[in-house]
PDB file of N, CA and C in Angstrom:
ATOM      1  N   UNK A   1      17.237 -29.217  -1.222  1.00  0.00           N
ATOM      2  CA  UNK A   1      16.769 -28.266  -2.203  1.00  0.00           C
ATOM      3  C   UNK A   1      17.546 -28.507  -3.478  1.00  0.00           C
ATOM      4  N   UNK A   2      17.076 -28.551  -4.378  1.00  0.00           N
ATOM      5  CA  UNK A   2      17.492 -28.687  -5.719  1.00  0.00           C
ATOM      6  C   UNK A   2      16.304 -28.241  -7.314  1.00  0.00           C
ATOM      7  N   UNK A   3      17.246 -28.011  -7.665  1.00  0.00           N
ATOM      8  CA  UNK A   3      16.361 -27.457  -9.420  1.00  0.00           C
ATOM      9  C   UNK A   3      16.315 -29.228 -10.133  1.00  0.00           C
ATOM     10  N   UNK A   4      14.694 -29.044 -10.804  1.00  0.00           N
ATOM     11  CA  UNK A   4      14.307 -30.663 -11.085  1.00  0.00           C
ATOM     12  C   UNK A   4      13.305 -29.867 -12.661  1.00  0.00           C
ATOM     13  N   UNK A   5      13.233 -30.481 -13.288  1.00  0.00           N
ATOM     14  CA  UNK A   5      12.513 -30.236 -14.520  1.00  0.00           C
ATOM     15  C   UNK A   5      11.219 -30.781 -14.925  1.00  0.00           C
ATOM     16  N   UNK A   6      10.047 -30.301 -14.305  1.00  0.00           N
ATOM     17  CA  UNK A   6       8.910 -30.539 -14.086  1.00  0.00           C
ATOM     18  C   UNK A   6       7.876 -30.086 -15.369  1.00  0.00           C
ATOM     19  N   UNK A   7       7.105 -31.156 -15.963  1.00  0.00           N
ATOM     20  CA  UNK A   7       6.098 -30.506 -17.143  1.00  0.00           C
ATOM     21  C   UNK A   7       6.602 -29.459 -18.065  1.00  0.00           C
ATOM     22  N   UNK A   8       8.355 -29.537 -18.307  1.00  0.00           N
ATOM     23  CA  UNK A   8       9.076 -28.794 -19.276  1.00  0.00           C
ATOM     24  C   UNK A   8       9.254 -27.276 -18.415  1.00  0.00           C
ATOM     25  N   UNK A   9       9.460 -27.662 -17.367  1.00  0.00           N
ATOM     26  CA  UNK A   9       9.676 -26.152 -16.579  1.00  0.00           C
ATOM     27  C   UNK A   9      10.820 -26.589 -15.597  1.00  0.00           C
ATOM     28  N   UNK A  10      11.723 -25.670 -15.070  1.00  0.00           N
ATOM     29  CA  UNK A  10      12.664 -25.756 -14.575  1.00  0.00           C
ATOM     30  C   UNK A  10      11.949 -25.159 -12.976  1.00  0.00           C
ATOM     31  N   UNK A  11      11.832 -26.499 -11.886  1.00  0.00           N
ATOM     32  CA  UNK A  11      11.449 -25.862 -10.675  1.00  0.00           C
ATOM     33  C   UNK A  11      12.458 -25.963  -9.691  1.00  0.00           C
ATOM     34  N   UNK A  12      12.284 -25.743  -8.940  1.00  0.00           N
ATOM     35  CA  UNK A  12      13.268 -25.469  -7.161  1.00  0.00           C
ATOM     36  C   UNK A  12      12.406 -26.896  -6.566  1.00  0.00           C
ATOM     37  N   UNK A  13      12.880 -27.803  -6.271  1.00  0.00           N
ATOM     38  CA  UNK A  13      11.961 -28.610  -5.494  1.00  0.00           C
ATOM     39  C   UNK A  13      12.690 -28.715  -3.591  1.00  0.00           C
ATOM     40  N   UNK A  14      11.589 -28.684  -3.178  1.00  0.00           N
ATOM     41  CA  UNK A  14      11.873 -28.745  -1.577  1.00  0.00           C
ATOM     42  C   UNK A  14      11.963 -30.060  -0.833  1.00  0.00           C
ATOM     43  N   UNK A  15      12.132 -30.429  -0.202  1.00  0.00           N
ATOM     44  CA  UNK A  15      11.846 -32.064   0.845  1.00  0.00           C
ATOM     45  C   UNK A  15      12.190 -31.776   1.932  1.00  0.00           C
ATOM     46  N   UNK A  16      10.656 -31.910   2.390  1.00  0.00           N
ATOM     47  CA  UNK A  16      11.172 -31.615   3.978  1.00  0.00           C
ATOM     48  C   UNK A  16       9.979 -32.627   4.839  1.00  0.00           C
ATOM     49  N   UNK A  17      10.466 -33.820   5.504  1.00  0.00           N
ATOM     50  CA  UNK A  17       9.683 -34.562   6.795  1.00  0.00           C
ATOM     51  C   UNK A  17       8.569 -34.646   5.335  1.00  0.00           C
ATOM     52  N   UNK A  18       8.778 -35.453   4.829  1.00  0.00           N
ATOM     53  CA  UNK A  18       8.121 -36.759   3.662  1.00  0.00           C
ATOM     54  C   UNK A  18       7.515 -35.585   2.518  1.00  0.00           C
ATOM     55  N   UNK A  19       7.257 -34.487   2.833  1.00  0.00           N
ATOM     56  CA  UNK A  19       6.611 -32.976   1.895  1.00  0.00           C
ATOM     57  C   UNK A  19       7.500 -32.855   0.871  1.00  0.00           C
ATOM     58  N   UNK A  20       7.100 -33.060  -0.279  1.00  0.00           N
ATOM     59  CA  UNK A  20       7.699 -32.347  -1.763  1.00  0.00           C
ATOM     60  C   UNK A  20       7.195 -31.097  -2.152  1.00  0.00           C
ATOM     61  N   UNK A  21       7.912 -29.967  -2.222  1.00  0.00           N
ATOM     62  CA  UNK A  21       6.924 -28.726  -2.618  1.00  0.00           C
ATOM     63  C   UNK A  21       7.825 -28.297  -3.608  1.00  0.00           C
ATOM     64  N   UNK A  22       7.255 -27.830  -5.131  1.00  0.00           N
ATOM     65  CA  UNK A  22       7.753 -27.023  -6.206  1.00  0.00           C
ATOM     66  C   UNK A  22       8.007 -25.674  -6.415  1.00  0.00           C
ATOM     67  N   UNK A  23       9.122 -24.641  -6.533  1.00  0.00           N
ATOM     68  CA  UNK A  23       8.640 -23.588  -6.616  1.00  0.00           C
ATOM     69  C   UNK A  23       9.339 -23.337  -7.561  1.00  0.00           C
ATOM     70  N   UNK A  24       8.502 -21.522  -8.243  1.00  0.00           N
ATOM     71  CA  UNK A  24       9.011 -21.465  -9.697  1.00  0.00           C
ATOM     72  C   UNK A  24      10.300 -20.307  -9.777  1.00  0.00           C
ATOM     73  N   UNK A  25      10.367 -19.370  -8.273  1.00  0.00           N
ATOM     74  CA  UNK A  25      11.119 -18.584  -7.950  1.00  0.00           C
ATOM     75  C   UNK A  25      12.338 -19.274  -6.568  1.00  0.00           C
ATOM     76  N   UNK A  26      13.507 -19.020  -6.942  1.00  0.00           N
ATOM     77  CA  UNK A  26      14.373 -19.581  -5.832  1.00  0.00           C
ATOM     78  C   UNK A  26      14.287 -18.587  -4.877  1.00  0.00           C
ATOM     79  N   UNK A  27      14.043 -17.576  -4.611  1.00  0.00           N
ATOM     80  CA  UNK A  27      14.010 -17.523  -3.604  1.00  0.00           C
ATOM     81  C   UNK A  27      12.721 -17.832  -2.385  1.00  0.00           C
ATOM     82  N   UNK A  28      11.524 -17.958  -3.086  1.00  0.00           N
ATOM     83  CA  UNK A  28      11.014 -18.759  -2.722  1.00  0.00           C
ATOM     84  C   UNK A  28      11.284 -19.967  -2.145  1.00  0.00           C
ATOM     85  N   UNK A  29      11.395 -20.449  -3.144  1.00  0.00           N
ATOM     86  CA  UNK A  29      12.103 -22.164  -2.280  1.00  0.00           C
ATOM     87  C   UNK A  29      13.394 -21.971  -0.869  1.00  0.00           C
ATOM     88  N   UNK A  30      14.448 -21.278  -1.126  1.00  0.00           N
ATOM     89  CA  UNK A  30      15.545 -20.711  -0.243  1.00  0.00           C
ATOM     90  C   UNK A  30      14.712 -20.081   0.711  1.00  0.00           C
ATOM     91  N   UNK A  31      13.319 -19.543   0.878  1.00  0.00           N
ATOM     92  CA  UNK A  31      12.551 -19.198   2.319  1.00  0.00           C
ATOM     93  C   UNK A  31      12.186 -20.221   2.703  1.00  0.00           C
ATOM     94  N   UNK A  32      11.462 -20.961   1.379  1.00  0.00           N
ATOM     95  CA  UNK A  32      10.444 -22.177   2.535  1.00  0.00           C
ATOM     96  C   UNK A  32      11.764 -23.261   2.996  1.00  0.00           C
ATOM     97  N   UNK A  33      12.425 -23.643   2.810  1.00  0.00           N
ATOM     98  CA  UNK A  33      13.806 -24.349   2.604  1.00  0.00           C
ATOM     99  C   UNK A  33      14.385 -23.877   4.446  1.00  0.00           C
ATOM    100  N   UNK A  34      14.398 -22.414   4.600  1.00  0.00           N
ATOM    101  CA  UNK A  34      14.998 -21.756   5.178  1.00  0.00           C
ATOM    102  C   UNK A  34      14.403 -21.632   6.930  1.00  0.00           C
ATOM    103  N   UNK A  35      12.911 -21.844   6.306  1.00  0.00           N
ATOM    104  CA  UNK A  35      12.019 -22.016   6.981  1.00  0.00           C
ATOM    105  C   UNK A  35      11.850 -23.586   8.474  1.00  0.00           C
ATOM    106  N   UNK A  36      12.058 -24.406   7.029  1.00  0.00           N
ATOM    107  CA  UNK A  36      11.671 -25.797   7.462  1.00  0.00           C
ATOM    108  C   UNK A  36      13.015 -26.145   8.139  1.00  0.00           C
ATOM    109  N   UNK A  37      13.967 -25.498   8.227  1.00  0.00           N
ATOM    110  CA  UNK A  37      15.265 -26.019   8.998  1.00  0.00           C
ATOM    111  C   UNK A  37      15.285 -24.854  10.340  1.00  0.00           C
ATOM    112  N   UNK A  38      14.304 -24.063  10.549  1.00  0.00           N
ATOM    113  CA  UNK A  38      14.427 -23.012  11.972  1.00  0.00           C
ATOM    114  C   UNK A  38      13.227 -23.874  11.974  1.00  0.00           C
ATOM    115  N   UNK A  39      12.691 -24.080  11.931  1.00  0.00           N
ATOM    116  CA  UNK A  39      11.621 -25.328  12.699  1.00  0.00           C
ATOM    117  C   UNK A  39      12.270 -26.292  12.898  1.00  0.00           C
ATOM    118  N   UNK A  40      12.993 -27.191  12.290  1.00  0.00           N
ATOM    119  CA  UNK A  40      13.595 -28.257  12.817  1.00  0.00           C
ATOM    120  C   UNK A  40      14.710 -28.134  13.815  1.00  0.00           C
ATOM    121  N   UNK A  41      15.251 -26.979  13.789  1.00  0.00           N
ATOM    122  CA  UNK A  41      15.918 -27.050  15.011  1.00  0.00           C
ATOM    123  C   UNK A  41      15.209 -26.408  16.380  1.00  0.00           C
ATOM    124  N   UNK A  42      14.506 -26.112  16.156  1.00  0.00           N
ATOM    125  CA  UNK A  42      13.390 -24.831  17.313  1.00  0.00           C
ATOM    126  C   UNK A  42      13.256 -26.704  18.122  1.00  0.00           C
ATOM    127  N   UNK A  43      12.476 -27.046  16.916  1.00  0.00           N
ATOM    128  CA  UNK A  43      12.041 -28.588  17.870  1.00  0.00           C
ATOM    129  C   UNK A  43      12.979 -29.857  18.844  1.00  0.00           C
ATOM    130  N   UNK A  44      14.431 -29.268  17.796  1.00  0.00           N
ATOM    131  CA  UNK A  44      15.489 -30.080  18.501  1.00  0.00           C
ATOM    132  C   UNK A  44      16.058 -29.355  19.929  1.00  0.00           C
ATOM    133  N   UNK A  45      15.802 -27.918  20.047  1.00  0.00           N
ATOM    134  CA  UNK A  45      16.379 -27.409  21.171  1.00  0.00           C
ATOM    135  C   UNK A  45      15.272 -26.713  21.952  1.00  0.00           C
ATOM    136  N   UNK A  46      13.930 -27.565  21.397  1.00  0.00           N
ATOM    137  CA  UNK A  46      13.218 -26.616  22.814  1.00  0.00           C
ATOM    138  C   UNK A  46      12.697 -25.005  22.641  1.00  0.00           C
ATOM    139  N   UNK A  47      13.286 -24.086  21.855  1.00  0.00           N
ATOM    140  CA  UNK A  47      13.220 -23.141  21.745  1.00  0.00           C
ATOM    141  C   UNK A  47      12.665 -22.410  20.671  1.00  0.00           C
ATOM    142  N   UNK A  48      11.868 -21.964  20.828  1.00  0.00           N
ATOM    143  CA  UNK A  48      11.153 -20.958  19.461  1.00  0.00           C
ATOM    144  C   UNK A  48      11.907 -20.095  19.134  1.00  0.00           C
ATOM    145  N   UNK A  49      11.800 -19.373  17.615  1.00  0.00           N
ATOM    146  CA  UNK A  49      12.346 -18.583  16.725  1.00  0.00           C
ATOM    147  C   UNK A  49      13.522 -18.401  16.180  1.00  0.00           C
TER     148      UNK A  49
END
């Protein structure tokens, strides 16, 4: 996760498993961000949520 300067706008950009996603609110990005790493471990241990 990092802030990147897109079409003269200051975004949150995400990378997650080859996906680039922009957002214009951090905490936005800090959910989906937040998101994509309790999925990646759900998948590493077998276990949901």
């Amino acid at each position: 996760m990092k802030q990147v300067e897109k079409d003269g706008l200051l975004l949150w950009e995400v990378c997650h498993g080859g996906t680039v996603r922009h957002f214009r609110e951090d905490w936005r990005a800090r959910w989906y961000y937040e998101s994509c790493i309790r999925l990646y471990r759900s998948r590493l241990t077998g276990k949901q949520g």
